[in-house]
PDB file of N, CA and C in Angstrom:
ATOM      1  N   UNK A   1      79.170 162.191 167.491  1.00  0.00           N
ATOM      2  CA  UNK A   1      80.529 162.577 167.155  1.00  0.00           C
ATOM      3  C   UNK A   1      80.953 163.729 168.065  1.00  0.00           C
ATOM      4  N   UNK A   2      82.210 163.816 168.689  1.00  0.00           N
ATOM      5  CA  UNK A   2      82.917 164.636 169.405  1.00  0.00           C
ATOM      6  C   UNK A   2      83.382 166.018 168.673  1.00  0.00           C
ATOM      7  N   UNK A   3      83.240 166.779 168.917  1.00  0.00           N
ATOM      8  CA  UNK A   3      83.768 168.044 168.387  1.00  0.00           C
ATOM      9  C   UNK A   3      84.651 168.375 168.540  1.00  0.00           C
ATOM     10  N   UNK A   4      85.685 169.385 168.155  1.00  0.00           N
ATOM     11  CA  UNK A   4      87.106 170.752 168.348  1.00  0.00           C
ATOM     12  C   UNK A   4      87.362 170.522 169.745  1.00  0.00           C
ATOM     13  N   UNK A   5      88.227 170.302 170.301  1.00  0.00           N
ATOM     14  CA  UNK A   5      88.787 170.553 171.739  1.00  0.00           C
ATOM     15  C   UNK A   5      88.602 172.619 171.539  1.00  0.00           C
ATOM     16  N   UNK A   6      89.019 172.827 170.390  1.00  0.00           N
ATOM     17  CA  UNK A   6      88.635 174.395 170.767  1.00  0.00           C
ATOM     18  C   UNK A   6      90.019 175.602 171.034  1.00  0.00           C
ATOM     19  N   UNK A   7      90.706 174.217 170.918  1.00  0.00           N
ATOM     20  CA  UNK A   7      92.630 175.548 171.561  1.00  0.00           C
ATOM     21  C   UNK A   7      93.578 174.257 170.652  1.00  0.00           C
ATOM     22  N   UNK A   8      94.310 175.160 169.825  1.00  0.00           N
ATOM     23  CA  UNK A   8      95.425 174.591 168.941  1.00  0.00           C
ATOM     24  C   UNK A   8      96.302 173.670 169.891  1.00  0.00           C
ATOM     25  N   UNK A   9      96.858 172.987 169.524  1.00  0.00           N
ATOM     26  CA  UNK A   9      97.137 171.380 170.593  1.00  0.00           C
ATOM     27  C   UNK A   9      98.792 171.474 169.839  1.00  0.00           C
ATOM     28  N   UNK A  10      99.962 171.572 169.738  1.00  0.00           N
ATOM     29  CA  UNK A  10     101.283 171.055 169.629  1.00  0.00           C
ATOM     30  C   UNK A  10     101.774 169.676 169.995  1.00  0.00           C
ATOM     31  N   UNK A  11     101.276 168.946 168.954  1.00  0.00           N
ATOM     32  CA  UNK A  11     100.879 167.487 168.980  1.00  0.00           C
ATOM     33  C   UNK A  11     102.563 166.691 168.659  1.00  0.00           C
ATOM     34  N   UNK A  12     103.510 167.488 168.710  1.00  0.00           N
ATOM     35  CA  UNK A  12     104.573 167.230 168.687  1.00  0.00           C
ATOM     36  C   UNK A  12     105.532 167.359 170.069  1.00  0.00           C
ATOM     37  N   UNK A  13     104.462 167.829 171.190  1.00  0.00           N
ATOM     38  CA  UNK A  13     105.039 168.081 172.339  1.00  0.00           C
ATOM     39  C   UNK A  13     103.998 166.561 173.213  1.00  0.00           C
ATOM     40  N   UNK A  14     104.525 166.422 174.558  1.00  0.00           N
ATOM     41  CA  UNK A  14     104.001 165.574 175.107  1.00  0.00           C
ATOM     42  C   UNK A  14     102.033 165.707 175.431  1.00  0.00           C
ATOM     43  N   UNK A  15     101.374 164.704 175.290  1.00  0.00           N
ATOM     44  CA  UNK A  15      99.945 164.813 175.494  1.00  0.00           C
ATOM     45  C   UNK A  15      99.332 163.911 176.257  1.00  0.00           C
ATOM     46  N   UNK A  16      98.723 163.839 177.888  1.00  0.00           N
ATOM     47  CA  UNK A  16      98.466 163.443 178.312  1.00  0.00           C
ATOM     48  C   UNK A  16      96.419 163.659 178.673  1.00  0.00           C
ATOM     49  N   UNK A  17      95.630 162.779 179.167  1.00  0.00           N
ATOM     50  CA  UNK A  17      94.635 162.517 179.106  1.00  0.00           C
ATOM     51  C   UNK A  17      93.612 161.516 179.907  1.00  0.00           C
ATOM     52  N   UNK A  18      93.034 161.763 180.654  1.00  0.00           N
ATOM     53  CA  UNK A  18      92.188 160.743 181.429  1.00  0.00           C
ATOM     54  C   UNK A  18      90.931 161.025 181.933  1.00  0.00           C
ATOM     55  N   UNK A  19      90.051 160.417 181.997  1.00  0.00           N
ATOM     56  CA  UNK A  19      88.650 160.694 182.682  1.00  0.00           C
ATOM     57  C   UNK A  19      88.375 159.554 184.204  1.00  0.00           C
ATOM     58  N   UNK A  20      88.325 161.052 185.155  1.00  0.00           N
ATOM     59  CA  UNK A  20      87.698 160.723 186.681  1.00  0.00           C
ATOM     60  C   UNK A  20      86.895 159.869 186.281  1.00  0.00           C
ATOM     61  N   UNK A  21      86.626 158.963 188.124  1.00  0.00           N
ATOM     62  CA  UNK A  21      85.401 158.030 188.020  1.00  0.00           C
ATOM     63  C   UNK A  21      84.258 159.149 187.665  1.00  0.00           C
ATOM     64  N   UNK A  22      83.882 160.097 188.090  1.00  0.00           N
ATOM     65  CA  UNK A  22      82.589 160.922 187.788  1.00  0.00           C
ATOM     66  C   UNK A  22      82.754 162.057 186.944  1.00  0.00           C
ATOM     67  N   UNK A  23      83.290 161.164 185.454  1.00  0.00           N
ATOM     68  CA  UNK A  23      83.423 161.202 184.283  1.00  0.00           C
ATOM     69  C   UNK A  23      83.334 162.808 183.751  1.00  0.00           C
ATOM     70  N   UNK A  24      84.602 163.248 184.698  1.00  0.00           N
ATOM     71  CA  UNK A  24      85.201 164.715 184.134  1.00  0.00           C
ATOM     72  C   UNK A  24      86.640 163.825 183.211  1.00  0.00           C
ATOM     73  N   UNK A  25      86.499 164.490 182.008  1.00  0.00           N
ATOM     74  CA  UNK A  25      87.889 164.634 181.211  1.00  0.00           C
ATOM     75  C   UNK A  25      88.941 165.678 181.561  1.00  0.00           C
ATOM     76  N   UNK A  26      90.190 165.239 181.672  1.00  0.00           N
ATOM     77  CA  UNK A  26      91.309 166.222 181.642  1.00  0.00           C
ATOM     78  C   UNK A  26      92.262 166.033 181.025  1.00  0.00           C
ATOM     79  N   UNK A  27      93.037 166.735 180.628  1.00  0.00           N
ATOM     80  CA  UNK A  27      93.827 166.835 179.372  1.00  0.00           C
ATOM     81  C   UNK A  27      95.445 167.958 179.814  1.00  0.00           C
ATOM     82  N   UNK A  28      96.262 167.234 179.544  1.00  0.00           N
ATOM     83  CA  UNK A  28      97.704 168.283 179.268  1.00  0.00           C
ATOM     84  C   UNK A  28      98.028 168.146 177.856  1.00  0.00           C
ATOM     85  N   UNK A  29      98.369 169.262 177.551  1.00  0.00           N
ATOM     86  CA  UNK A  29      98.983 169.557 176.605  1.00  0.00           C
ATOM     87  C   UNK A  29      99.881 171.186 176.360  1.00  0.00           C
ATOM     88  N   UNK A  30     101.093 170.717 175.429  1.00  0.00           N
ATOM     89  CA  UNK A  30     102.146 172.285 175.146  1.00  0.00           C
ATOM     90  C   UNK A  30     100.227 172.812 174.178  1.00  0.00           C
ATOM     91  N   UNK A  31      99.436 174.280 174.586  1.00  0.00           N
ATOM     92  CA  UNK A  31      98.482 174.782 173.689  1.00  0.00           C
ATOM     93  C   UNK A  31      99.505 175.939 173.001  1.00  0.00           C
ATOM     94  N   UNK A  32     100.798 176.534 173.432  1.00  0.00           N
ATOM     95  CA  UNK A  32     101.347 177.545 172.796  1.00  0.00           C
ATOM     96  C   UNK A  32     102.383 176.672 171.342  1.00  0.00           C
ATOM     97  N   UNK A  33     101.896 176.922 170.865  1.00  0.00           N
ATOM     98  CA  UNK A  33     102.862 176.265 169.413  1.00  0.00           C
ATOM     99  C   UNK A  33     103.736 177.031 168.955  1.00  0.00           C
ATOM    100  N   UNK A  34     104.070 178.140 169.754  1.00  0.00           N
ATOM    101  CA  UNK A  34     105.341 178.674 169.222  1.00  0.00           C
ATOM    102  C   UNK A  34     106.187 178.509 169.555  1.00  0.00           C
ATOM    103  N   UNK A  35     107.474 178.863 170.088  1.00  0.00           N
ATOM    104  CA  UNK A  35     108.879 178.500 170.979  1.00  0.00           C
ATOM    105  C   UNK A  35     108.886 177.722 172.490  1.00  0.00           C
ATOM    106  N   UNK A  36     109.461 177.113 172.485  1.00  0.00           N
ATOM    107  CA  UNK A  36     109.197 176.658 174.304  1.00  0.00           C
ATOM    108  C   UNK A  36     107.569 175.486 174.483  1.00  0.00           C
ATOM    109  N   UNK A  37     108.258 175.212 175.676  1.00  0.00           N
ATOM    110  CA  UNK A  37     107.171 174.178 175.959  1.00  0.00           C
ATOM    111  C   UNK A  37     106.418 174.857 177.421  1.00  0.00           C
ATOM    112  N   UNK A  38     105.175 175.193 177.013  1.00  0.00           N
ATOM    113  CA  UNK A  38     104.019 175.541 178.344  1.00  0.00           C
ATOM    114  C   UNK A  38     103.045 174.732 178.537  1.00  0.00           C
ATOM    115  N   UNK A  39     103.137 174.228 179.114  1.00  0.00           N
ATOM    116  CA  UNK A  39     102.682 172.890 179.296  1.00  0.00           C
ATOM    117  C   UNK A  39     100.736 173.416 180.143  1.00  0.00           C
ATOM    118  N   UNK A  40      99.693 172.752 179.933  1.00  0.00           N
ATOM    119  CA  UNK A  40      98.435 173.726 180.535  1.00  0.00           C
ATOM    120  C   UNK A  40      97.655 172.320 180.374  1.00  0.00           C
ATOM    121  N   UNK A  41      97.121 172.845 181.624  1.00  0.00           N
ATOM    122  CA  UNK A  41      95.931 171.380 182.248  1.00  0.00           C
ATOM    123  C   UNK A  41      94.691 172.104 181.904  1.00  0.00           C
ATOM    124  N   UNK A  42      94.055 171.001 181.303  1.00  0.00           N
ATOM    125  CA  UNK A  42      92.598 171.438 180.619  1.00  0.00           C
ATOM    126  C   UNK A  42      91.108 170.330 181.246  1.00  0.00           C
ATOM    127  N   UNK A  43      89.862 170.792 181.433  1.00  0.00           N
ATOM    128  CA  UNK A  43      89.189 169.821 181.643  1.00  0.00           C
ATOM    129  C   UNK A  43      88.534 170.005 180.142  1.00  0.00           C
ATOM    130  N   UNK A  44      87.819 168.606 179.682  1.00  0.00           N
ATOM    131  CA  UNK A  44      87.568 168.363 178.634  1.00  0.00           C
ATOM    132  C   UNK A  44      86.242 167.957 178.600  1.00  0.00           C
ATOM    133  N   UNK A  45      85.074 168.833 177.860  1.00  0.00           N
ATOM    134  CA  UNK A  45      83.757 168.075 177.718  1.00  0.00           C
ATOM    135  C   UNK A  45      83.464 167.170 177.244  1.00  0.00           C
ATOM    136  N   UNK A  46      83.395 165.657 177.510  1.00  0.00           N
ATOM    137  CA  UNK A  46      83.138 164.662 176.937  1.00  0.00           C
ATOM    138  C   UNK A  46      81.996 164.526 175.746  1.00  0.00           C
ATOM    139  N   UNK A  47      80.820 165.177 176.524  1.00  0.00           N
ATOM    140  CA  UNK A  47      79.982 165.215 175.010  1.00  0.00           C
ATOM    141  C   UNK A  47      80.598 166.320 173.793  1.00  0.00           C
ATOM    142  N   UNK A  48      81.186 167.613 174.198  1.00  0.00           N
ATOM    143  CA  UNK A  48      81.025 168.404 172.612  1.00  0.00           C
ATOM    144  C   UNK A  48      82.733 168.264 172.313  1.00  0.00           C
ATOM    145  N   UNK A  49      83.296 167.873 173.297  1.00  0.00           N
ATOM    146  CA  UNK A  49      84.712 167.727 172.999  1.00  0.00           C
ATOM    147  C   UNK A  49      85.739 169.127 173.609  1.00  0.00           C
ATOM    148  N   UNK A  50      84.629 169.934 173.720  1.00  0.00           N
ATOM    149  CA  UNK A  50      85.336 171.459 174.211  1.00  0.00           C
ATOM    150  C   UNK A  50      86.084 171.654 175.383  1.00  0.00           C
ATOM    151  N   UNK A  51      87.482 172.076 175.515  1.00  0.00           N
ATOM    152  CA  UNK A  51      88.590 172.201 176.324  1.00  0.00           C
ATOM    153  C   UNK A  51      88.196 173.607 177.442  1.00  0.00           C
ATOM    154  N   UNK A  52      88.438 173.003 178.601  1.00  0.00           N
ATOM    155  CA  UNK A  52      88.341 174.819 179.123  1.00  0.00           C
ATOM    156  C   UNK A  52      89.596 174.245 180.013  1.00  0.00           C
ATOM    157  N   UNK A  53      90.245 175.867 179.759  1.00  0.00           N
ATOM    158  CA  UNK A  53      91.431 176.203 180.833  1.00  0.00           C
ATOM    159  C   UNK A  53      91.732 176.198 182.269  1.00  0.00           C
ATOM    160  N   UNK A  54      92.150 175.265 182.910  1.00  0.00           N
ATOM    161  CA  UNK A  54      92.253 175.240 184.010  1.00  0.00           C
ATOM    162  C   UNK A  54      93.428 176.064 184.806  1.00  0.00           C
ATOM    163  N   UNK A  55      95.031 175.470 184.088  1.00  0.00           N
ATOM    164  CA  UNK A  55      95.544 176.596 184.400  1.00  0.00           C
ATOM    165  C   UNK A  55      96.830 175.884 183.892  1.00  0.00           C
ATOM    166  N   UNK A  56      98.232 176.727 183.845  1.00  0.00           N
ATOM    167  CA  UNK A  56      99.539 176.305 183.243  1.00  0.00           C
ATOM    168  C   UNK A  56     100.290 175.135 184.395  1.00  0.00           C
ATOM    169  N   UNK A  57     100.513 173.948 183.999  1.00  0.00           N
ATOM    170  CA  UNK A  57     100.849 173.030 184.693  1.00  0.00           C
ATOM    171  C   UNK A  57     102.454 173.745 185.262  1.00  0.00           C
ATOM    172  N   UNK A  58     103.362 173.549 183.856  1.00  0.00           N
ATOM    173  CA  UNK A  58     104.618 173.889 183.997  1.00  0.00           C
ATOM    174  C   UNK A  58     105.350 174.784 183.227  1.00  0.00           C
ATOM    175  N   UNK A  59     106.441 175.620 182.800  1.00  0.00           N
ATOM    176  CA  UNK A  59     106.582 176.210 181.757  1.00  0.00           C
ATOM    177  C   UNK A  59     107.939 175.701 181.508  1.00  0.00           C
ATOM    178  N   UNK A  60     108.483 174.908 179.725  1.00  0.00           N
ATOM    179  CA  UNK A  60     109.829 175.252 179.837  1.00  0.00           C
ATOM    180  C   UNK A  60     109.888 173.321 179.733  1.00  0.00           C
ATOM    181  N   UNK A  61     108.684 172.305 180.319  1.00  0.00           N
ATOM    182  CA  UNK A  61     109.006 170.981 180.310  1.00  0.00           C
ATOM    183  C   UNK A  61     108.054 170.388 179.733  1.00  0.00           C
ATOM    184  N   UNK A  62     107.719 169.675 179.380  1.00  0.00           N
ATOM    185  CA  UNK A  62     106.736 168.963 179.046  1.00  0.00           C
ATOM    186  C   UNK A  62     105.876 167.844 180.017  1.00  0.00           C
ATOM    187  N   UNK A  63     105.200 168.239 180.290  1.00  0.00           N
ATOM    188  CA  UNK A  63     104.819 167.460 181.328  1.00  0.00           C
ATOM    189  C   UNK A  63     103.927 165.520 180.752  1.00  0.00           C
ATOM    190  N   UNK A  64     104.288 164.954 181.311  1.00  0.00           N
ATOM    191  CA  UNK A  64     103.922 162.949 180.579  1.00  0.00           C
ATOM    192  C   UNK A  64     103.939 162.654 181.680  1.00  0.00           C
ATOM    193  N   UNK A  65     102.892 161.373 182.048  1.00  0.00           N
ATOM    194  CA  UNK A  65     101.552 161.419 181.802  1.00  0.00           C
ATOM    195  C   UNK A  65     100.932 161.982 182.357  1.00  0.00           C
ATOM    196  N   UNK A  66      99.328 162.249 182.722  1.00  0.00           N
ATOM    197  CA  UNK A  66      98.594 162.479 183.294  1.00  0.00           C
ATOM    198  C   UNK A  66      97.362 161.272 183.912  1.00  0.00           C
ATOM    199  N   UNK A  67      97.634 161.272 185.285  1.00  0.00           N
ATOM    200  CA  UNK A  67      96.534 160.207 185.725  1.00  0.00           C
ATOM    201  C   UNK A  67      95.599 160.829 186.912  1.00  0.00           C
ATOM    202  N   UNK A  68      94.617 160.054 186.785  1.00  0.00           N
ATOM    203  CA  UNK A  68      93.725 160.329 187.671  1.00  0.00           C
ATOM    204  C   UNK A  68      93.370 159.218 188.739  1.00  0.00           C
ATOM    205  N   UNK A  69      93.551 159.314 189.699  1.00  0.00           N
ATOM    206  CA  UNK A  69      93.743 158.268 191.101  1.00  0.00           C
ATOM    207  C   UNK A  69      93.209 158.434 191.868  1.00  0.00           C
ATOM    208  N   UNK A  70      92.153 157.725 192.230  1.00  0.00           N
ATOM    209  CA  UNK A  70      91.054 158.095 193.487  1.00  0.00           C
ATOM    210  C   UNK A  70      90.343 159.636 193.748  1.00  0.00           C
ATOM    211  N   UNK A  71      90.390 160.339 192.505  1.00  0.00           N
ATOM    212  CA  UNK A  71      89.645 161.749 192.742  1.00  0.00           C
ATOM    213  C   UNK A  71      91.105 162.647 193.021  1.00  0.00           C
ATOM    214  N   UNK A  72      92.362 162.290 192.861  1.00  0.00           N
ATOM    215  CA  UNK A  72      93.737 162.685 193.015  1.00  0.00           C
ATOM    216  C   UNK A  72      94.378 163.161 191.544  1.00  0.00           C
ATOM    217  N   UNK A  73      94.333 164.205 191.084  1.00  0.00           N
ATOM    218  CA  UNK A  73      94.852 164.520 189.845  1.00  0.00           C
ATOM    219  C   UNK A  73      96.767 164.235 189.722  1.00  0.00           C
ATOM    220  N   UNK A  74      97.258 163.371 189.281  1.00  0.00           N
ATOM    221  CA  UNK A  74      98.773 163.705 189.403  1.00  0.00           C
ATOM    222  C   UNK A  74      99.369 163.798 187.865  1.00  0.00           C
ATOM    223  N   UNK A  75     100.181 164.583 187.618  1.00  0.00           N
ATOM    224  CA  UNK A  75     100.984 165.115 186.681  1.00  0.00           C
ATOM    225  C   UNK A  75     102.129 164.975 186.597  1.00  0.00           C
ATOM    226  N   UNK A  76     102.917 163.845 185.764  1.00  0.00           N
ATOM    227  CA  UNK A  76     104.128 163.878 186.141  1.00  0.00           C
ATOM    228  C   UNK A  76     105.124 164.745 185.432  1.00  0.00           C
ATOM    229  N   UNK A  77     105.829 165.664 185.738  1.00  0.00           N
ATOM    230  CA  UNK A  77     106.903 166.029 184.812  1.00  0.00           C
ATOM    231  C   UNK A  77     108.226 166.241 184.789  1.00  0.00           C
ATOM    232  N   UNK A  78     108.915 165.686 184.403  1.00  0.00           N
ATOM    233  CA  UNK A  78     110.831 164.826 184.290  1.00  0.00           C
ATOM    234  C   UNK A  78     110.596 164.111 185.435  1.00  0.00           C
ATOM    235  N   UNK A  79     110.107 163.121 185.279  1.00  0.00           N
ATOM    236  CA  UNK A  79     109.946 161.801 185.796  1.00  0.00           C
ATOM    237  C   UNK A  79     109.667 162.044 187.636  1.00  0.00           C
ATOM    238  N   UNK A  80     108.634 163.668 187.828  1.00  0.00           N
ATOM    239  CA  UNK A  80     108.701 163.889 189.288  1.00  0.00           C
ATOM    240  C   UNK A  80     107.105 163.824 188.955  1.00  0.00           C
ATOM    241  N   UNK A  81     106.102 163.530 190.312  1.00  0.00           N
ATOM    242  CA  UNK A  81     104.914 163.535 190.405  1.00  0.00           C
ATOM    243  C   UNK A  81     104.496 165.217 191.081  1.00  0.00           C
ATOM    244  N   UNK A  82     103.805 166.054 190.009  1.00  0.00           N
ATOM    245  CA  UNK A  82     103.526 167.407 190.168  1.00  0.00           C
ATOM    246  C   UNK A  82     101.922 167.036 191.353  1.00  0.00           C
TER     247      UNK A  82
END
């Protein structure tokens, strides 16, 4: 069983998610649940489930989806590829 990602998630804002071929997890999500959308790219431990901070994607948008493409991280947000 997977554990806590570990950082409060605003599951009402956009949530994106994918694992590289050499099975790193990464994760966007709004982690500030208070006013505004800060949108923060996370890599994700597949075995304990635990989130570590990579860094703030965008502030202010929500960033949808997140893919991973040939070892190419892309992020899209308002329909532009970050």
């Amino acid at each position: 069983m997977v554990g806590s990602l570990g950082v409060s998630a605003d599951v009402t804002s956009s949530v994106g998610f994918d694992i590289a071929a050499r099975g790193t997890g990464f994760a966007t999500f709004d982690a500030d649940t208070g006013a505004g959308v800060n949108t923060r790219l996370y890599t994700v431990d597949l075995l304990t489930g635990a989130a570590t901070l990579v860094g703030t994607v965008c502030t202010g948008a929500a960033a949808d989806p997140l893919a991973v493409l040939s070892g190419t991280l892309g992020v899209y947000v308002g329909g532009g590829l970050m």
